[in-house]
C-alpha atoms as a PDB file:
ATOM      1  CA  UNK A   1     101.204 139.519   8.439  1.00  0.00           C
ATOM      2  CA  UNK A   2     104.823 140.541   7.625  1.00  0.00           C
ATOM      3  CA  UNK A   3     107.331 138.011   7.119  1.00  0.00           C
ATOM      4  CA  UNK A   4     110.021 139.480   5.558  1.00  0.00           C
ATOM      5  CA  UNK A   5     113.538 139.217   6.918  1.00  0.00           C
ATOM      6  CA  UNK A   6     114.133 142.077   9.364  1.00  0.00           C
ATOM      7  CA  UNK A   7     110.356 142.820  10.102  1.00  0.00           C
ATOM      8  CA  UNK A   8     110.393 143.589  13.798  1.00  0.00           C
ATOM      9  CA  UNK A   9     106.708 142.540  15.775  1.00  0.00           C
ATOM     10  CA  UNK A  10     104.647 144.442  18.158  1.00  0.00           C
ATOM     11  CA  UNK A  11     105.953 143.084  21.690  1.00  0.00           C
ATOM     12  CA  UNK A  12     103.116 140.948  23.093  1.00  0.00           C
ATOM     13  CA  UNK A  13     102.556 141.392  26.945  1.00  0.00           C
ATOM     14  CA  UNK A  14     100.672 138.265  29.067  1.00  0.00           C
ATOM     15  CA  UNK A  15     100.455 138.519  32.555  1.00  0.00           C
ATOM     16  CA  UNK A  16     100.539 135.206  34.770  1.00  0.00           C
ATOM     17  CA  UNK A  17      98.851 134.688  38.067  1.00  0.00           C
ATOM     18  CA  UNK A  18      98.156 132.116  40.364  1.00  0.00           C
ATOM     19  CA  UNK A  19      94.621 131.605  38.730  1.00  0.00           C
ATOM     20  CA  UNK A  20      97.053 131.117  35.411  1.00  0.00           C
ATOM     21  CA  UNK A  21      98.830 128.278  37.326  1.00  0.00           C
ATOM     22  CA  UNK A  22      96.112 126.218  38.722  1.00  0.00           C
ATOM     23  CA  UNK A  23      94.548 126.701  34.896  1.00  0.00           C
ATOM     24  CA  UNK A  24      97.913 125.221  33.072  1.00  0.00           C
ATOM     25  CA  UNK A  25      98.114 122.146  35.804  1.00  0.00           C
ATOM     26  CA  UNK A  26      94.866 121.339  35.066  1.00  0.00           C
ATOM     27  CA  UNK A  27      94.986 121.269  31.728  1.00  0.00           C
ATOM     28  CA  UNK A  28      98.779 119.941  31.306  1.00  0.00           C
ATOM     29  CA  UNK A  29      98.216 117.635  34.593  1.00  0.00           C
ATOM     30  CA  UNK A  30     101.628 119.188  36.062  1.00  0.00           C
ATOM     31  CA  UNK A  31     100.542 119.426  39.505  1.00  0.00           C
ATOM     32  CA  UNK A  32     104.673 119.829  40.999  1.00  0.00           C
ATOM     33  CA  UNK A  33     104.133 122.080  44.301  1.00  0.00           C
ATOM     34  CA  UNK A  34     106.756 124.496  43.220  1.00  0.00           C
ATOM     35  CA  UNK A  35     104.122 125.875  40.863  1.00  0.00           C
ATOM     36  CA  UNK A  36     101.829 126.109  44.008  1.00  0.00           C
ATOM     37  CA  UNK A  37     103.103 125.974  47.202  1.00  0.00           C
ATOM     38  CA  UNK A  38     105.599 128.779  48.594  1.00  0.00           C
ATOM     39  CA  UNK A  39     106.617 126.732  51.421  1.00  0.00           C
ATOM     40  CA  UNK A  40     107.977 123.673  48.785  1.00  0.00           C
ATOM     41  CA  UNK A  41     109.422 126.458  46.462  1.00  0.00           C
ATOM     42  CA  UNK A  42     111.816 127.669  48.536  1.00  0.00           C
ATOM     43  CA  UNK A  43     112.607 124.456  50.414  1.00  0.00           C
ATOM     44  CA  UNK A  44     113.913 123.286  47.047  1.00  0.00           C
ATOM     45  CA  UNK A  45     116.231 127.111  46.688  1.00  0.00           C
ATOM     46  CA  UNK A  46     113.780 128.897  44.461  1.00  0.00           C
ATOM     47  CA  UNK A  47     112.399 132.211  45.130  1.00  0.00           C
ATOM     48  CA  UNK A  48     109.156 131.307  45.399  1.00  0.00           C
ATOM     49  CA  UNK A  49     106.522 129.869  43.271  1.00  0.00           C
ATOM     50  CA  UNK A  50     107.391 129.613  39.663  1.00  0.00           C
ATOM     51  CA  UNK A  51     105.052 129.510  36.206  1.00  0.00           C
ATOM     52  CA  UNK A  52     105.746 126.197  34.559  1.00  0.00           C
ATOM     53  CA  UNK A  53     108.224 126.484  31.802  1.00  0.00           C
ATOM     54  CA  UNK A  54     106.031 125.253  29.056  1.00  0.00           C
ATOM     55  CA  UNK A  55     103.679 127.706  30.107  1.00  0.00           C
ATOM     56  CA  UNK A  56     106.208 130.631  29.566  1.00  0.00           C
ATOM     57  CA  UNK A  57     106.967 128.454  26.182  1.00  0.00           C
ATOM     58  CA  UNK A  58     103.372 128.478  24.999  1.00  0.00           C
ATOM     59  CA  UNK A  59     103.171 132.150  25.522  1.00  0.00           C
ATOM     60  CA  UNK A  60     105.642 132.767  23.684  1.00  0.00           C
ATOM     61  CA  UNK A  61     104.135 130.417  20.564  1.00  0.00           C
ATOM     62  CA  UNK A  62     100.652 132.802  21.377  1.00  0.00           C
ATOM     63  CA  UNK A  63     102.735 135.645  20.431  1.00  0.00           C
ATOM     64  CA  UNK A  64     104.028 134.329  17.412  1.00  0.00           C
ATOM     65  CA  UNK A  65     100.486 133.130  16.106  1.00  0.00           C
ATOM     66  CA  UNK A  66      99.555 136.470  16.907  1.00  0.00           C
ATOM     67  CA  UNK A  67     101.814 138.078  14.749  1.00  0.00           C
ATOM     68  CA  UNK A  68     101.399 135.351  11.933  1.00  0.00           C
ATOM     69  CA  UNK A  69      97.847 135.189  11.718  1.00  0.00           C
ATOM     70  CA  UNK A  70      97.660 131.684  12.810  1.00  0.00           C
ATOM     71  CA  UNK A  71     100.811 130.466  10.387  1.00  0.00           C
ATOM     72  CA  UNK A  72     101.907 126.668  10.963  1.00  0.00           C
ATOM     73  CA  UNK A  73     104.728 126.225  13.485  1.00  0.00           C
ATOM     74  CA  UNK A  74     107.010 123.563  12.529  1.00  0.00           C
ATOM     75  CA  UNK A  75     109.589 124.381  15.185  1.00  0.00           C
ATOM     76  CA  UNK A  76     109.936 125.984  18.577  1.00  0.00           C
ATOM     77  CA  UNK A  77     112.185 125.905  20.984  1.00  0.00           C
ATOM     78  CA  UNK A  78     114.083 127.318  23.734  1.00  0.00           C
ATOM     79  CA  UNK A  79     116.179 126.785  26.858  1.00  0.00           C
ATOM     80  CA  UNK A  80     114.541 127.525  30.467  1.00  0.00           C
ATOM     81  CA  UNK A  81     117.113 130.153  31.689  1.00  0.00           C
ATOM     82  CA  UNK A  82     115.385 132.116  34.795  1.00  0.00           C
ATOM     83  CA  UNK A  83     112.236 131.240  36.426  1.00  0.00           C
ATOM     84  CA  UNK A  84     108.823 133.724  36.290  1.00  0.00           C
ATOM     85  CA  UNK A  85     108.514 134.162  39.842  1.00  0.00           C
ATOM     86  CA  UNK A  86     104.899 134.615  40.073  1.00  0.00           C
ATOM     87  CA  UNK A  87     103.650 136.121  43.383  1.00  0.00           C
ATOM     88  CA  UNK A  88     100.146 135.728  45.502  1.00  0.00           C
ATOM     89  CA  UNK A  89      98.208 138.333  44.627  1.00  0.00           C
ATOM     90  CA  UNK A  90      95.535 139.821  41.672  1.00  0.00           C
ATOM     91  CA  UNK A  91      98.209 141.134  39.556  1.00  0.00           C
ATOM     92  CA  UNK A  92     100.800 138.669  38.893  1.00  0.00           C
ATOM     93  CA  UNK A  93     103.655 138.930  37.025  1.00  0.00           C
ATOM     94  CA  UNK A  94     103.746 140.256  32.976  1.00  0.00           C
ATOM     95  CA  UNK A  95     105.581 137.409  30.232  1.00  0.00           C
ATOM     96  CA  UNK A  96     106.705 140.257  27.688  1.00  0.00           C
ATOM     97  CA  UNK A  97     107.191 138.649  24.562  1.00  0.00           C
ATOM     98  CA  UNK A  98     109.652 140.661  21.704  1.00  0.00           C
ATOM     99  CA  UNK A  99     110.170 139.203  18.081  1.00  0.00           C
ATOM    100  CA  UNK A 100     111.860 139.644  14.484  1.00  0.00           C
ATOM    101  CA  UNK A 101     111.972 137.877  11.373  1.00  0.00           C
ATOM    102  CA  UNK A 102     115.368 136.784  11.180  1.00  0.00           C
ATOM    103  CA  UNK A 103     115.304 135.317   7.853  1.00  0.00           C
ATOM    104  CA  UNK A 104     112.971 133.830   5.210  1.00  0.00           C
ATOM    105  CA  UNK A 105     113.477 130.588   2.680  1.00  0.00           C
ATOM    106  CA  UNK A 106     112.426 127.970   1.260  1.00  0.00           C
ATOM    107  CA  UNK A 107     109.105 129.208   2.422  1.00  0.00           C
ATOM    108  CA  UNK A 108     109.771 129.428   5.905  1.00  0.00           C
ATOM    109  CA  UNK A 109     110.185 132.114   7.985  1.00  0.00           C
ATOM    110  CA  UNK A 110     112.388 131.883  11.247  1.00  0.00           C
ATOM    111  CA  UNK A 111     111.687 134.142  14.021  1.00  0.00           C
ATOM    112  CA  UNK A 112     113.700 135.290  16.607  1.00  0.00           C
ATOM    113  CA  UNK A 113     112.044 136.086  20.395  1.00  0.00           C
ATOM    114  CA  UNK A 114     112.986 137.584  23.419  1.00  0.00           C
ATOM    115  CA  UNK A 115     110.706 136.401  26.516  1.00  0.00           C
ATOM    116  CA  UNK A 116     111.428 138.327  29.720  1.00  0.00           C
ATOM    117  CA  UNK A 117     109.751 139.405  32.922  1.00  0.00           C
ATOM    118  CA  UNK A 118     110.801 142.924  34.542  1.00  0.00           C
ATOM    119  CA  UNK A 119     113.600 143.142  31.891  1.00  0.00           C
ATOM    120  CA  UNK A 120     114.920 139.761  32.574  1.00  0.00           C
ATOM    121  CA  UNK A 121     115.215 137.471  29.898  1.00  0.00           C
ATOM    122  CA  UNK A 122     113.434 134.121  31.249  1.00  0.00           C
ATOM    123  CA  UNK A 123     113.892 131.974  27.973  1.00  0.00           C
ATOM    124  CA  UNK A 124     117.311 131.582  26.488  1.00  0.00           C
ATOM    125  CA  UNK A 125     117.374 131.632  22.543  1.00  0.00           C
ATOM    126  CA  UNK A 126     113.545 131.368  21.819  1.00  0.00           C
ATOM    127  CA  UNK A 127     113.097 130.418  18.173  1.00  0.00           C
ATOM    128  CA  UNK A 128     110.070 129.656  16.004  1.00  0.00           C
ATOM    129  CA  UNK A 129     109.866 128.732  12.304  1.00  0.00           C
ATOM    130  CA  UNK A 130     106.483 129.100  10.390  1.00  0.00           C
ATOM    131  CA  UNK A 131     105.208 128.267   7.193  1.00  0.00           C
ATOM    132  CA  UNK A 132     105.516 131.470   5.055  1.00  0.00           C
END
């Protein structure tokens, strides 16, 4: 594990599917029908069904365990920008998850992420601090 300031992580890559969906509902207990129904995702304007937004956010705190071998979080955070349009088939859609070591002190080390899908950035300024 590298956390000094500037250290720049292997991009992590997760791909999403329906099968992801109905596995996150069950286990969060969201069951909203935007996550699962076309027809009620775009009666309410979106462009079809979306992954749940703590979903995308968990992904992106899988990439930074990843890259910290397991380090304690003791913040993360970021605003829900753009949806992750995932579509009915096998393949999905792929959360690509970027990161950096912005700086490190007082023994923690604050990460910077980028989370997009198809070059999109679908999480506006994703953070995480660990324990260094």
């Amino acid at each position: 594990m590298n956390l000094t300031a500037g250290h720049i992580f292997e991009p992590q890559e997760f791909p999403v599917t329906r099968a992801s969906l109905v596995q996150y509902a069950g286990a969060s207990g969201d069951f909203n029908q935007i996550h699962w129904s076309d027809r009620v995702a775009t009666s309410v304007g979106l462009p079809g069904v979306i992954a749940h937004g703590m979903l995308t956010l968990g992904l992106a705190a899988r990439a930074v365990a990843v890259w910290t071998d397991g380090a304690e979080v003791v913040d993360l955070g970021a605003k829900f920008t753009n949806p992750v349009v995932v579509p009915d088939d096998d393949t999905g859609t792929l959360v690509r998850v970027a990161g950096s070591v912005k700086k490190v002190e007082d023994g923690l080390a604050t990460l910077a992420l980028e989370v997009t899908v198809d070059g999109t950035k679908v999480l506006g300024m994703p953070k995480a601090v660990v324990r260094a």
